[in-house]
Structures are given as structure tokens and as C-alpha cells.
PDB file of N, CA and C in Angstrom:
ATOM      1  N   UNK A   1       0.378  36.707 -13.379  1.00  0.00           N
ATOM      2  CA  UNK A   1       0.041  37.728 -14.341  1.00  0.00           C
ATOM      3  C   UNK A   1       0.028  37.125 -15.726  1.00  0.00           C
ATOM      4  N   UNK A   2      -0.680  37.378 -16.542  1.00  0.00           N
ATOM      5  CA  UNK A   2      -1.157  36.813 -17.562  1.00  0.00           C
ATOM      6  C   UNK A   2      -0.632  37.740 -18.630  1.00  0.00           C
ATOM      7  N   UNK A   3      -0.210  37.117 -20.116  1.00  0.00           N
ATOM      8  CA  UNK A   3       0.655  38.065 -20.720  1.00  0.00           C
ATOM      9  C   UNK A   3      -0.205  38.339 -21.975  1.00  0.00           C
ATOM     10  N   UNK A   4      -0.683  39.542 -21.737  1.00  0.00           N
ATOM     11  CA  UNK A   4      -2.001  39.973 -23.097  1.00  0.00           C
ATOM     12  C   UNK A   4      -1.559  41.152 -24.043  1.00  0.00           C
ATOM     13  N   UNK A   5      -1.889  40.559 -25.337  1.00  0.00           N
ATOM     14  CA  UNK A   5      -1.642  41.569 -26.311  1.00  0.00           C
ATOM     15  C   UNK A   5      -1.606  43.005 -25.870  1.00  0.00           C
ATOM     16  N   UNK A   6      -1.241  44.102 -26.119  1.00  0.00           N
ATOM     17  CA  UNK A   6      -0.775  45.634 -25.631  1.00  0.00           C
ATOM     18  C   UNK A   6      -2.761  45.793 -26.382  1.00  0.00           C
ATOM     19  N   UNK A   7      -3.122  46.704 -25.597  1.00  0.00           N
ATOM     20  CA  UNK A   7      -5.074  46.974 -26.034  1.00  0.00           C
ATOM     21  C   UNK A   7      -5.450  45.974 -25.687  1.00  0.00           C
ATOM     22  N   UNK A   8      -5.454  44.789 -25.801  1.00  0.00           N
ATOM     23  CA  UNK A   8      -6.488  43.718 -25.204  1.00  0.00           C
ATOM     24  C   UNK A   8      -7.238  44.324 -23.852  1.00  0.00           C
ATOM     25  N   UNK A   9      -8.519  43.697 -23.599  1.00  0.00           N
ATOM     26  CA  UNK A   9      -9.085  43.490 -22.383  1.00  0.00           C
ATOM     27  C   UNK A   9      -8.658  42.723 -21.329  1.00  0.00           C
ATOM     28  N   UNK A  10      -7.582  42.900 -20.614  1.00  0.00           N
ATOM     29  CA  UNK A  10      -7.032  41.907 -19.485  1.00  0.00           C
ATOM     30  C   UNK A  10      -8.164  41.068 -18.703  1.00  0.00           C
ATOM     31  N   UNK A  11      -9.193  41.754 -18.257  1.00  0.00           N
ATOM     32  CA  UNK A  11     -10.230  41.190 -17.414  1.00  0.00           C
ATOM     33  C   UNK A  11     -10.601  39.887 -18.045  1.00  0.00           C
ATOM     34  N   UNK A  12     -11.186  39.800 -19.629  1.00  0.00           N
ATOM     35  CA  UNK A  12     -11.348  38.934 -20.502  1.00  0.00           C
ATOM     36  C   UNK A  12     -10.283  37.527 -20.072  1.00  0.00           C
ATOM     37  N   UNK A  13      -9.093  38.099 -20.297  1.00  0.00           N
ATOM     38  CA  UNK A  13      -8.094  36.828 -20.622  1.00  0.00           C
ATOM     39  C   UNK A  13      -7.888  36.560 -19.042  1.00  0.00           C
ATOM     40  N   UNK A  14      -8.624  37.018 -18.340  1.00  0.00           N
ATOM     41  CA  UNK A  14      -8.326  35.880 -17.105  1.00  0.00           C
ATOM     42  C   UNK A  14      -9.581  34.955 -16.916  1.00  0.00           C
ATOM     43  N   UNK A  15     -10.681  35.230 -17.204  1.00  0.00           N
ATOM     44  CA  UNK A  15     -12.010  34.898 -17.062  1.00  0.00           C
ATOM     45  C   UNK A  15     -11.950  33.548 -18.146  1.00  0.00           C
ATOM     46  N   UNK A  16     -11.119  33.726 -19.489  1.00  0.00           N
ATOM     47  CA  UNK A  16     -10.821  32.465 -20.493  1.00  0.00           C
ATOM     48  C   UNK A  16      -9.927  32.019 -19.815  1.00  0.00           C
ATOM     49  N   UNK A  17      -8.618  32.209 -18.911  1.00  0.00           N
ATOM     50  CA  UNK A  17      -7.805  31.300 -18.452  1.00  0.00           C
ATOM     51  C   UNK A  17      -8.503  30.710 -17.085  1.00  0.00           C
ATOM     52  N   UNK A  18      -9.339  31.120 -16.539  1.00  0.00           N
ATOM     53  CA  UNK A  18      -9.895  30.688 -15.172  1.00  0.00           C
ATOM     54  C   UNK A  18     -11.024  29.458 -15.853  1.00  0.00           C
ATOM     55  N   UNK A  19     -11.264  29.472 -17.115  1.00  0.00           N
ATOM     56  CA  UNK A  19     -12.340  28.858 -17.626  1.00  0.00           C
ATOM     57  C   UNK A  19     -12.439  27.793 -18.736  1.00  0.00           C
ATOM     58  N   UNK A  20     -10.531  27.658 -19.038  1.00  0.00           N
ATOM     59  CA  UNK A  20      -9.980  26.888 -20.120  1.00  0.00           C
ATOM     60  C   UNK A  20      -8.771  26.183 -19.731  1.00  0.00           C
ATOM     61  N   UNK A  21      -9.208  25.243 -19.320  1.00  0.00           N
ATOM     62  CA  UNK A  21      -7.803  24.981 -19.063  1.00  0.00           C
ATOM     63  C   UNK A  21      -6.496  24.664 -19.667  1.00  0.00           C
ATOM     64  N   UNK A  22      -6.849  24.090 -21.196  1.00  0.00           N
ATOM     65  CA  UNK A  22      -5.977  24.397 -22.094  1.00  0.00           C
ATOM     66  C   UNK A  22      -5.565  25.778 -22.228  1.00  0.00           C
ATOM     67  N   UNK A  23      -6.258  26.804 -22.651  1.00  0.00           N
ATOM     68  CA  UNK A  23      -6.418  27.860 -22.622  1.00  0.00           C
ATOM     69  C   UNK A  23      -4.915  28.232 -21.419  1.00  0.00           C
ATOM     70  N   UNK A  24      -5.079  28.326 -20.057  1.00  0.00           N
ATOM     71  CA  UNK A  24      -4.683  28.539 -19.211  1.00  0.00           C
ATOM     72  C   UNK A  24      -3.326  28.285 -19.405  1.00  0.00           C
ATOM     73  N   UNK A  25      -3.015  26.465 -19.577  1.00  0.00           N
ATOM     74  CA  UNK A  25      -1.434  26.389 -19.907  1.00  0.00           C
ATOM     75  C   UNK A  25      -1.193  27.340 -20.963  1.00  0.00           C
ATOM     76  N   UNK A  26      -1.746  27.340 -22.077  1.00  0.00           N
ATOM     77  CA  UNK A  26      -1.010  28.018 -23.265  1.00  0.00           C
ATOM     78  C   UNK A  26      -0.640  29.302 -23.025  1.00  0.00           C
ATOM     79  N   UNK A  27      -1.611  29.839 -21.931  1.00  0.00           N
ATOM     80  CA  UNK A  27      -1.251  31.392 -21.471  1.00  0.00           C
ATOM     81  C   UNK A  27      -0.301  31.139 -20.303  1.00  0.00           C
ATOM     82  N   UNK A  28       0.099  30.431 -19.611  1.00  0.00           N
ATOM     83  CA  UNK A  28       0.828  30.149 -18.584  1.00  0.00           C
ATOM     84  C   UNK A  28       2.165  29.998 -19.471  1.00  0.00           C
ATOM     85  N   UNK A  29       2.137  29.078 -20.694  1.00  0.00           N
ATOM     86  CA  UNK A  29       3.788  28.880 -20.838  1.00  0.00           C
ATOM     87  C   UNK A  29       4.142  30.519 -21.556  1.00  0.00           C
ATOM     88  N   UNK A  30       2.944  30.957 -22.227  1.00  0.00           N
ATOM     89  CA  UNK A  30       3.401  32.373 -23.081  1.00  0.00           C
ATOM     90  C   UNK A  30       4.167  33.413 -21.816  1.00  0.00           C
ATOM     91  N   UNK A  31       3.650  33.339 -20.918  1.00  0.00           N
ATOM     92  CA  UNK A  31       4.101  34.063 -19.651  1.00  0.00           C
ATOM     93  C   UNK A  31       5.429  33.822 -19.275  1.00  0.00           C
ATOM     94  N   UNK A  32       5.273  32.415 -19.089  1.00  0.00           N
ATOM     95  CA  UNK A  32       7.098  32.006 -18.760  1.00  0.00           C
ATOM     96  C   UNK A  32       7.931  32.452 -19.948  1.00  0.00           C
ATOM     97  N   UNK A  33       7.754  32.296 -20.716  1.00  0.00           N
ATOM     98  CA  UNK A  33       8.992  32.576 -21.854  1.00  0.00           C
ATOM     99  C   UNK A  33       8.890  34.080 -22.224  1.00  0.00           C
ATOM    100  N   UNK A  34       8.184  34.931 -21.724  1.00  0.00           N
ATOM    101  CA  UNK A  34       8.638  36.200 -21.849  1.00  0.00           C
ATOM    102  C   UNK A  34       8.988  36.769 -20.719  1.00  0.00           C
ATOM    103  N   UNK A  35       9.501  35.759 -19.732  1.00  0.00           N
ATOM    104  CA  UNK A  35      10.278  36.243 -18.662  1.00  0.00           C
ATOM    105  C   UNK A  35      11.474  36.770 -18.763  1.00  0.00           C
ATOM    106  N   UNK A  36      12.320  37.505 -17.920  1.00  0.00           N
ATOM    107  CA  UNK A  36      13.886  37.583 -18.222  1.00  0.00           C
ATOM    108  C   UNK A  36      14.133  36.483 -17.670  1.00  0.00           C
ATOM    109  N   UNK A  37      15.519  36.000 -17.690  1.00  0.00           N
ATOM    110  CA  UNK A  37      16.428  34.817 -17.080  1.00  0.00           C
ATOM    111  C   UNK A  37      16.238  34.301 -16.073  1.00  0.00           C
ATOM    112  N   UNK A  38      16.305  35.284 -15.315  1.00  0.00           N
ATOM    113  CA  UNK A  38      16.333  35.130 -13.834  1.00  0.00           C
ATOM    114  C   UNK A  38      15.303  34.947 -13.201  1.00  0.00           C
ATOM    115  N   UNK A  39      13.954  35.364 -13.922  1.00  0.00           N
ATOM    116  CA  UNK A  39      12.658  34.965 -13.160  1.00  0.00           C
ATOM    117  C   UNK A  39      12.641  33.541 -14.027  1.00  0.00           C
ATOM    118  N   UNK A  40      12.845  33.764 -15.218  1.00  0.00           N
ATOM    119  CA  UNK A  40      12.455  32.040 -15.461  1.00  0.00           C
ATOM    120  C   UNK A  40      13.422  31.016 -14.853  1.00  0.00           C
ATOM    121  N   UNK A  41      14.762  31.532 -14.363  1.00  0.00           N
ATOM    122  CA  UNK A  41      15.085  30.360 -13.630  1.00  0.00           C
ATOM    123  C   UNK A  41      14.566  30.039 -12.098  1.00  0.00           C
ATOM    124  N   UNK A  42      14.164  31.443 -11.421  1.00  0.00           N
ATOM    125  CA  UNK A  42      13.266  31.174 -10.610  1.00  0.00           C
ATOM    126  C   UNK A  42      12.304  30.177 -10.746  1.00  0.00           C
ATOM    127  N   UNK A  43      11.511  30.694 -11.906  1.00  0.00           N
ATOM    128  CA  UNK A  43      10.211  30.049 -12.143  1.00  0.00           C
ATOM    129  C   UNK A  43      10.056  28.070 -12.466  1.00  0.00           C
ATOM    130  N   UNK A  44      12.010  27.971 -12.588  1.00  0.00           N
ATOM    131  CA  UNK A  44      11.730  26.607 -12.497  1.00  0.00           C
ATOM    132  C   UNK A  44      12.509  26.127 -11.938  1.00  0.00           C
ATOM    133  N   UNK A  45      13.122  26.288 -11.385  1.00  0.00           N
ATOM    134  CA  UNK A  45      13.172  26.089  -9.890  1.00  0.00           C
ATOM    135  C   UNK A  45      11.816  25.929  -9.011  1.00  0.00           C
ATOM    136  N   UNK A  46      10.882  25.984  -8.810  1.00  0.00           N
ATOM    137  CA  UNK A  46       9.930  26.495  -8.586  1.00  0.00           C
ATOM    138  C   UNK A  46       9.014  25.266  -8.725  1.00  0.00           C
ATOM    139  N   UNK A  47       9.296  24.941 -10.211  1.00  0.00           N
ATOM    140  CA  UNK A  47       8.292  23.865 -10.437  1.00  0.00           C
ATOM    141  C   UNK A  47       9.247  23.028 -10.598  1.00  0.00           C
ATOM    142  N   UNK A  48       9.928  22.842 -10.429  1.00  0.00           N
ATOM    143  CA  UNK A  48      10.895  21.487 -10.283  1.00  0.00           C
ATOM    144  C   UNK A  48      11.011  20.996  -8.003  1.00  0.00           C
ATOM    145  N   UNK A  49      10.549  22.394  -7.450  1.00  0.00           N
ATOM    146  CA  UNK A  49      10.261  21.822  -6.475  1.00  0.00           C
ATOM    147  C   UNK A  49       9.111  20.854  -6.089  1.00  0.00           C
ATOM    148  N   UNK A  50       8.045  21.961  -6.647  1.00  0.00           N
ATOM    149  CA  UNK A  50       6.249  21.285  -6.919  1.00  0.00           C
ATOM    150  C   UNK A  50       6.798  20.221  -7.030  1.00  0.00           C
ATOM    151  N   UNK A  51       7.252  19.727  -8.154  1.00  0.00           N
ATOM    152  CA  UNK A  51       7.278  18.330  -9.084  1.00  0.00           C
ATOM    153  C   UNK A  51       8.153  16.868  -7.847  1.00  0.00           C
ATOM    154  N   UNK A  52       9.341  17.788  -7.088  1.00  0.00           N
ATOM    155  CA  UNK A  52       9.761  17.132  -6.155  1.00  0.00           C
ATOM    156  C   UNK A  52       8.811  16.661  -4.685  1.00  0.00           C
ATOM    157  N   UNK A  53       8.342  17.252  -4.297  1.00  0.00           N
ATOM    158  CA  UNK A  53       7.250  17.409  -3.121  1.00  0.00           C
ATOM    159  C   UNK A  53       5.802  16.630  -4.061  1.00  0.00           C
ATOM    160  N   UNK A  54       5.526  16.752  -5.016  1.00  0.00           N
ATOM    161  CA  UNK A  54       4.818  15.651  -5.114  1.00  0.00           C
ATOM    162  C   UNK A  54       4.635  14.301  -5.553  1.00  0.00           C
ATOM    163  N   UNK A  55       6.226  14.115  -6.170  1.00  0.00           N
ATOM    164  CA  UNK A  55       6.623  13.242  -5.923  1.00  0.00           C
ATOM    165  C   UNK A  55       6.822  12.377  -4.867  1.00  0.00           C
ATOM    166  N   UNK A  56       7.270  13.042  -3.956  1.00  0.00           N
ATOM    167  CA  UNK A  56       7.843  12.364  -2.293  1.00  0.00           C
ATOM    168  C   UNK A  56       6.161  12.286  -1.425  1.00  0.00           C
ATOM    169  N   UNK A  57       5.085  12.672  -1.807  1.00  0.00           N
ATOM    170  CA  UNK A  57       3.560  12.889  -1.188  1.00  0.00           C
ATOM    171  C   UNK A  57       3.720  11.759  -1.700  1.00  0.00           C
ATOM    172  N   UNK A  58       3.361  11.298  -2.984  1.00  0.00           N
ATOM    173  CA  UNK A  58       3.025  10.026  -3.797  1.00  0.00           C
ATOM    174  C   UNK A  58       3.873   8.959  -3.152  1.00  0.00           C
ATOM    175  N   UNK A  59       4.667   8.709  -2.870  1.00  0.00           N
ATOM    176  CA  UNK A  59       5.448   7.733  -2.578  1.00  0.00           C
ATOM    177  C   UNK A  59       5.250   7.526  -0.991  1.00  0.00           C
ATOM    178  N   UNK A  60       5.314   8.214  -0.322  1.00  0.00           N
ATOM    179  CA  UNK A  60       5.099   8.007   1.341  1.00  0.00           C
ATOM    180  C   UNK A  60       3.365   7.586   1.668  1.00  0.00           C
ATOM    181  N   UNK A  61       2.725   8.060   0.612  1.00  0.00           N
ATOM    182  CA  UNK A  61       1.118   7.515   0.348  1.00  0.00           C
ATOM    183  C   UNK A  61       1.259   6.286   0.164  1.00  0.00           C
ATOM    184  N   UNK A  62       1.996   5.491  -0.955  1.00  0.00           N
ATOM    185  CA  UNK A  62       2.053   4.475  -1.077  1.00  0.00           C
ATOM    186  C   UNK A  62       2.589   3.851  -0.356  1.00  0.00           C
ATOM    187  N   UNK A  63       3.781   4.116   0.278  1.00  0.00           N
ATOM    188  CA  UNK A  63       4.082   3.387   1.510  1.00  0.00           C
ATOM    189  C   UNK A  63       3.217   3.219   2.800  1.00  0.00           C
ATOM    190  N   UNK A  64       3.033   4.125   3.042  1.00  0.00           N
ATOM    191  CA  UNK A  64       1.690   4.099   4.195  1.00  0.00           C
ATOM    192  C   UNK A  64       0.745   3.217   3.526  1.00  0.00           C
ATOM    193  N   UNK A  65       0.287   3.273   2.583  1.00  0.00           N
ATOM    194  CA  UNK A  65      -0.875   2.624   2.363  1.00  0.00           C
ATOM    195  C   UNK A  65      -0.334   0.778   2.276  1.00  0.00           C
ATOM    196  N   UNK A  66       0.634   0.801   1.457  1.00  0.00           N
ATOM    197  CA  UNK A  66       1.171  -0.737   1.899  1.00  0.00           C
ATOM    198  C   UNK A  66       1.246  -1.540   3.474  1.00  0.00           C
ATOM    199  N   UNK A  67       1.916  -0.192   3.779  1.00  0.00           N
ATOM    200  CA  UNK A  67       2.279  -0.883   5.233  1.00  0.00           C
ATOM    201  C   UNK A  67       0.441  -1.247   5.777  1.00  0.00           C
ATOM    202  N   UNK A  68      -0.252  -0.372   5.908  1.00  0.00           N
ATOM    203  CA  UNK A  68      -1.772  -0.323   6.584  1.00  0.00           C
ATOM    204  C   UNK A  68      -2.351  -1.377   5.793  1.00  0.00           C
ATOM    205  N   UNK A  69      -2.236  -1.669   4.940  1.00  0.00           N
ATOM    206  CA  UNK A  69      -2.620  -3.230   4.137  1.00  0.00           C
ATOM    207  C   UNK A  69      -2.101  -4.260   4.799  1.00  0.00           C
ATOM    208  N   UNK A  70      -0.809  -4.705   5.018  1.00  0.00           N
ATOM    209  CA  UNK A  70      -0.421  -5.424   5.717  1.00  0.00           C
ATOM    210  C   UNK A  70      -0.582  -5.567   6.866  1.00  0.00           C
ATOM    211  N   UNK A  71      -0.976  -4.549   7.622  1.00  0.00           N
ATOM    212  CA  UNK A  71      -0.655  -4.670   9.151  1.00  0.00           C
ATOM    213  C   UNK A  71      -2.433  -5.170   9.150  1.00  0.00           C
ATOM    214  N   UNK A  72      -3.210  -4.692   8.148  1.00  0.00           N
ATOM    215  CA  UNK A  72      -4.994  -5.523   8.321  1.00  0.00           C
ATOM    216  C   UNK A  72      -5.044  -6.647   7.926  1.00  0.00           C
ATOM    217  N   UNK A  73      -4.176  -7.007   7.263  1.00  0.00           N
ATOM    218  CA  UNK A  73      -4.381  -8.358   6.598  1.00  0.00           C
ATOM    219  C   UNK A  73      -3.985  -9.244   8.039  1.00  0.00           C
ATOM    220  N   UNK A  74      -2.620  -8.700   8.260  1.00  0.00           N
ATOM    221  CA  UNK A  74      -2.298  -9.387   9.450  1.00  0.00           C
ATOM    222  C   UNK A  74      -3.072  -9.938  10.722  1.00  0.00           C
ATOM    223  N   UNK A  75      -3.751  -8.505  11.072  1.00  0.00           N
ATOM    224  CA  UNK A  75      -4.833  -8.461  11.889  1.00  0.00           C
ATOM    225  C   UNK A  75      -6.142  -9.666  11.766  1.00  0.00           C
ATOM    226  N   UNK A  76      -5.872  -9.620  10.118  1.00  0.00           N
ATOM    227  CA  UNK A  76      -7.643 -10.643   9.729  1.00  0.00           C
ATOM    228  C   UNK A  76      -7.400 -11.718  10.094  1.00  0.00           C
ATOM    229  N   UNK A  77      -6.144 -12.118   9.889  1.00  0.00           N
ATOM    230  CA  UNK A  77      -5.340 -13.479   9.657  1.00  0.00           C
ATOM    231  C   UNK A  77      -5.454 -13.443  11.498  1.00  0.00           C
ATOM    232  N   UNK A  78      -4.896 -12.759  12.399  1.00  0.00           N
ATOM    233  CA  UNK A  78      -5.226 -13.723  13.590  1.00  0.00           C
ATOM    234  C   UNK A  78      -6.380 -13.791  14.242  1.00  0.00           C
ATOM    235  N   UNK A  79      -7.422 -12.975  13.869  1.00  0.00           N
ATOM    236  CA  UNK A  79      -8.941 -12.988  13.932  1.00  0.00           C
ATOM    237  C   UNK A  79      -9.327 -14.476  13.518  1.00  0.00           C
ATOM    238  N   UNK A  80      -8.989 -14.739  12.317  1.00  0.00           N
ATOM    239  CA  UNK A  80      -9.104 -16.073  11.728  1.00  0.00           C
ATOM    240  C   UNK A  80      -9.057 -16.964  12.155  1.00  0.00           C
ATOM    241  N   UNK A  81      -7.788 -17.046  12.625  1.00  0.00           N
ATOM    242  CA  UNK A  81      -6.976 -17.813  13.640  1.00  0.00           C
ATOM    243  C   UNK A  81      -7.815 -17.966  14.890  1.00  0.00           C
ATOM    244  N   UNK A  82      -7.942 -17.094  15.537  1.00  0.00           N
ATOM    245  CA  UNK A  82      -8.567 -17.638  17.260  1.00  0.00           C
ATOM    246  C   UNK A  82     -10.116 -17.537  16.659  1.00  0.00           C
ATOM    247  N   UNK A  83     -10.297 -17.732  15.366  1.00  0.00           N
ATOM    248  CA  UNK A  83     -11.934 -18.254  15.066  1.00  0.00           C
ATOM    249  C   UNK A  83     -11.941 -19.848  15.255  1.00  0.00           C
ATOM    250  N   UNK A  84     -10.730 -19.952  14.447  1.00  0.00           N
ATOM    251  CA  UNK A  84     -10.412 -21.338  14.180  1.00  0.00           C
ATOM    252  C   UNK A  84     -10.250 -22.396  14.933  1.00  0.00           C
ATOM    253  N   UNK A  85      -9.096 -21.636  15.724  1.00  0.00           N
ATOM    254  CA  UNK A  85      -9.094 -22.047  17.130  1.00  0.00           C
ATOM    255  C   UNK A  85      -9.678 -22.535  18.437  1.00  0.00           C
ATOM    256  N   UNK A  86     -11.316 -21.629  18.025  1.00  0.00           N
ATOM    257  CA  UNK A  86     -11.867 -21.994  19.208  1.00  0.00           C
ATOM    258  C   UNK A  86     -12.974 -22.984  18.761  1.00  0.00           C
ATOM    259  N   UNK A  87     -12.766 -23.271  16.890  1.00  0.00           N
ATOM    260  CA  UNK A  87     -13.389 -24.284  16.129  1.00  0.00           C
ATOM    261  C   UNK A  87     -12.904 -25.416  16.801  1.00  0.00           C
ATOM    262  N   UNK A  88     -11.609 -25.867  17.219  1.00  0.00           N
ATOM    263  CA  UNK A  88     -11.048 -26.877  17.554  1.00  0.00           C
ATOM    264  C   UNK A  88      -9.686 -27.431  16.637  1.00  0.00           C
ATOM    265  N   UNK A  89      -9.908 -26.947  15.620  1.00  0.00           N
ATOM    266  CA  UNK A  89      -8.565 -26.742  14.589  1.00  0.00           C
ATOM    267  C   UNK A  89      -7.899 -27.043  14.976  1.00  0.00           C
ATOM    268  N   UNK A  90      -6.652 -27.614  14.421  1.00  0.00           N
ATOM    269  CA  UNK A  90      -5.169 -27.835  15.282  1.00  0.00           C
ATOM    270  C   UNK A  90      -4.219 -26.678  14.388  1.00  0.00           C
ATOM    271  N   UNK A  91      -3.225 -26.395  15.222  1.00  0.00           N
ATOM    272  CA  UNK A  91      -2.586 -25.047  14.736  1.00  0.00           C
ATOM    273  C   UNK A  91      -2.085 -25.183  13.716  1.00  0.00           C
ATOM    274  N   UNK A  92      -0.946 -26.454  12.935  1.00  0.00           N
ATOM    275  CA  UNK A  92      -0.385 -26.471  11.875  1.00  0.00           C
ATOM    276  C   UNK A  92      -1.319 -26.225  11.053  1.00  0.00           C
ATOM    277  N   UNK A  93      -2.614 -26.873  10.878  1.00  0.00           N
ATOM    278  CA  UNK A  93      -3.732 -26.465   9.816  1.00  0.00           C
ATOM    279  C   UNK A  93      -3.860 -24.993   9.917  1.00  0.00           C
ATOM    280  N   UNK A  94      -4.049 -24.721  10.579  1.00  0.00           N
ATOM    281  CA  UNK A  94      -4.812 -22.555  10.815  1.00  0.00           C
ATOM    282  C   UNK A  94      -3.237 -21.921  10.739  1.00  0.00           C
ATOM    283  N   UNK A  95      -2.142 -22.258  10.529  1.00  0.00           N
ATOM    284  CA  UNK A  95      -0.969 -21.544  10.176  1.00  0.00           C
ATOM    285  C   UNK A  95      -0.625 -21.991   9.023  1.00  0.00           C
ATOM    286  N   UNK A  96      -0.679 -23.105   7.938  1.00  0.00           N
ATOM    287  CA  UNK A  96      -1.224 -23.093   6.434  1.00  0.00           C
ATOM    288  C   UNK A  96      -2.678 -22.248   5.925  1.00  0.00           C
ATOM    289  N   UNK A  97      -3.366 -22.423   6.400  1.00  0.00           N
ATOM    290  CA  UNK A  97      -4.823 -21.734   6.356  1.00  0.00           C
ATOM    291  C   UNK A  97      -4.138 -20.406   6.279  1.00  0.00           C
ATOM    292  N   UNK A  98      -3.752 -19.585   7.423  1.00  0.00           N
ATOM    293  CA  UNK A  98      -3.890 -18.492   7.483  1.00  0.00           C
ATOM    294  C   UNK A  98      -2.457 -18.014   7.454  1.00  0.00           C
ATOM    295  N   UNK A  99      -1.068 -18.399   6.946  1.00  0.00           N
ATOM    296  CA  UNK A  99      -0.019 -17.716   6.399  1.00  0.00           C
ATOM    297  C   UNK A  99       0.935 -17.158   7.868  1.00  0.00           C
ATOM    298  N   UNK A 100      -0.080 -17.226   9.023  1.00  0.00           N
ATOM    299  CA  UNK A 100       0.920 -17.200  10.325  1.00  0.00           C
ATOM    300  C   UNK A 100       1.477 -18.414  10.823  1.00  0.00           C
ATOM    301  N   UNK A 101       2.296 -18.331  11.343  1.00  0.00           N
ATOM    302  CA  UNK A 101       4.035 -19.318  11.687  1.00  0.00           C
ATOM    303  C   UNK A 101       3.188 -20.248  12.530  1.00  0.00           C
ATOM    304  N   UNK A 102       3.273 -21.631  12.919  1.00  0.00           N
ATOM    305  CA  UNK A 102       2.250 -22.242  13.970  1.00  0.00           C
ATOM    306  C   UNK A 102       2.682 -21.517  15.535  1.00  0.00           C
ATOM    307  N   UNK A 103       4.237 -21.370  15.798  1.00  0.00           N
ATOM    308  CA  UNK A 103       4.358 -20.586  16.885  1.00  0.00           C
ATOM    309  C   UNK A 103       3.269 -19.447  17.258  1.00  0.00           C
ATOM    310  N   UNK A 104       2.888 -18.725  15.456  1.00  0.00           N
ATOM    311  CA  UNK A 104       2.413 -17.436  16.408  1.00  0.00           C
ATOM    312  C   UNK A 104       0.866 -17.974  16.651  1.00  0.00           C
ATOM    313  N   UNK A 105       0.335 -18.746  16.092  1.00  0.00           N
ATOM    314  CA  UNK A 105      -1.033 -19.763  16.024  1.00  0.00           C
ATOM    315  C   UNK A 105      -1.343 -20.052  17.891  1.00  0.00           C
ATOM    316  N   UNK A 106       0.098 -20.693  18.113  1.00  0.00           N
ATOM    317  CA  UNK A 106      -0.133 -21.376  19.345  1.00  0.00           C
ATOM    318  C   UNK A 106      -0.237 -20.603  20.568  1.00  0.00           C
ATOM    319  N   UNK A 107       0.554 -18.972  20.162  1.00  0.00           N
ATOM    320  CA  UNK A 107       0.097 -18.468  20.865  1.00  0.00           C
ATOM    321  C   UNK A 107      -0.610 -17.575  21.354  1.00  0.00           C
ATOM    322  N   UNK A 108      -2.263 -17.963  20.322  1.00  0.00           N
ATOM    323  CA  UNK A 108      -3.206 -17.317  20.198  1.00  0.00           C
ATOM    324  C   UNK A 108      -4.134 -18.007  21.141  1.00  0.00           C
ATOM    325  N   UNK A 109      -4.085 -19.244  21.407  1.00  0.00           N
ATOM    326  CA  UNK A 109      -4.592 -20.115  22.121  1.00  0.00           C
ATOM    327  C   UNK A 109      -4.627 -19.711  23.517  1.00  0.00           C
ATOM    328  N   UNK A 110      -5.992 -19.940  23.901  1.00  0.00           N
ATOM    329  CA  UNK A 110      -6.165 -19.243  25.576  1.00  0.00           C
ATOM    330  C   UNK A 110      -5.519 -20.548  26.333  1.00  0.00           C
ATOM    331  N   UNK A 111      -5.423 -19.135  27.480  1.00  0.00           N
ATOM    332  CA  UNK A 111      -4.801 -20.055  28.318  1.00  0.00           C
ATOM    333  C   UNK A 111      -5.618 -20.963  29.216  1.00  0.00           C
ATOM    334  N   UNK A 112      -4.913 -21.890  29.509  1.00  0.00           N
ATOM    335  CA  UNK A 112      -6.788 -22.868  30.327  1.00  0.00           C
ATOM    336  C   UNK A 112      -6.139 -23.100  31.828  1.00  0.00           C
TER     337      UNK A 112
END
């Protein structure tokens, strides 16, 4: 609910807050502060949850997204590897080359 001068056109001041977004906060904080107490401590409470929950979105995004970086890179790297491999490469080279251990190199190598 939007907090409009006593006679104003209400219809108006939602059509400027739907259409301003400055506009909108400035009518959004006028609203909160002519709350009583108790709705404004509701009311932030409220946005101190928002603010928590998208916080914790942002961060588990970034984690996911790290981890899924790594786990492709990983992936490229032994693609690389049994490219290399079937180049004739010897493993210590393609495990400098490509950042995997020569163990895990060697045992990319088919079996003959």
C-alpha cells in the first residue's frame, strides 16, 4: 500500500511507482516509516531475511559454479591426456602438459 497525500488520486501514485523506480523506493521508504513499531519491525525483519536468502543464493551459485569449472577443466585435461597418449607421448610429459599426477596419466593408457 502506497502512502498518498489525504485527496490525492491513489490510482495515479501507483501507475508513477509501477513506472519510477526511484519514484517507487522513495514511496516505499515513505510507507515504512509511517508504520507503527511493530509492523516496521516486521517489515525488517522481513528484509533482513530477503537480504539473508540472497545472500546464501549468491554464494552456493558461486560455489556450484567453481566446483563445475573444475570438475571441466578436469575433464579437458584427461581428454588431453588420452589425445596425447595415443600421440605416443610419454606420461611424465602429458602430466606437466596437462597438471594431472603421471599416476593418473598412466592410467589413462589402454590396456593392450
Amino acid at each position: 500500500m502506497v502512502a498518498v497525500p489525504e485527496g490525492a488520486d491513489k490510482s495515479n501514485w501507483e501507475v508513477l511507482k509501477m513506472n519510477e523506480p526511484t519514484l517507487k523506493k522513495a514511496m516505499d521508504t515513505l510507507e515504512f516509516l509511517s508504520q507503527d513499531r511493530e509492523a516496521r519491525r516486521l517489515y525488517e525483519e522481513r528484509q533482513k531475511y530477503l537480504h539473508d536468502e540472497a545472500s546464501m543464493i549468491e554464494w552456493a551459485t558461486e560455489k556450484g559454479l567453481k566446483k563445475g569449472r573444475a570438475e571441466g577443466e578436469h575433464a579437458k585435461a584427461i581428454a588431453i591426456a588420452k589425445n596425447m597418449l595415443s600421440m605416443g607421448i610419454e606420461a611424465s610429459v602429458i602430466a606437466k602438459a596437462s597438471g594431472l599426477s603421471e599416476s593418473e596419466v598412466e592410467s589413462l593408457k589402454p590396456i593392450q
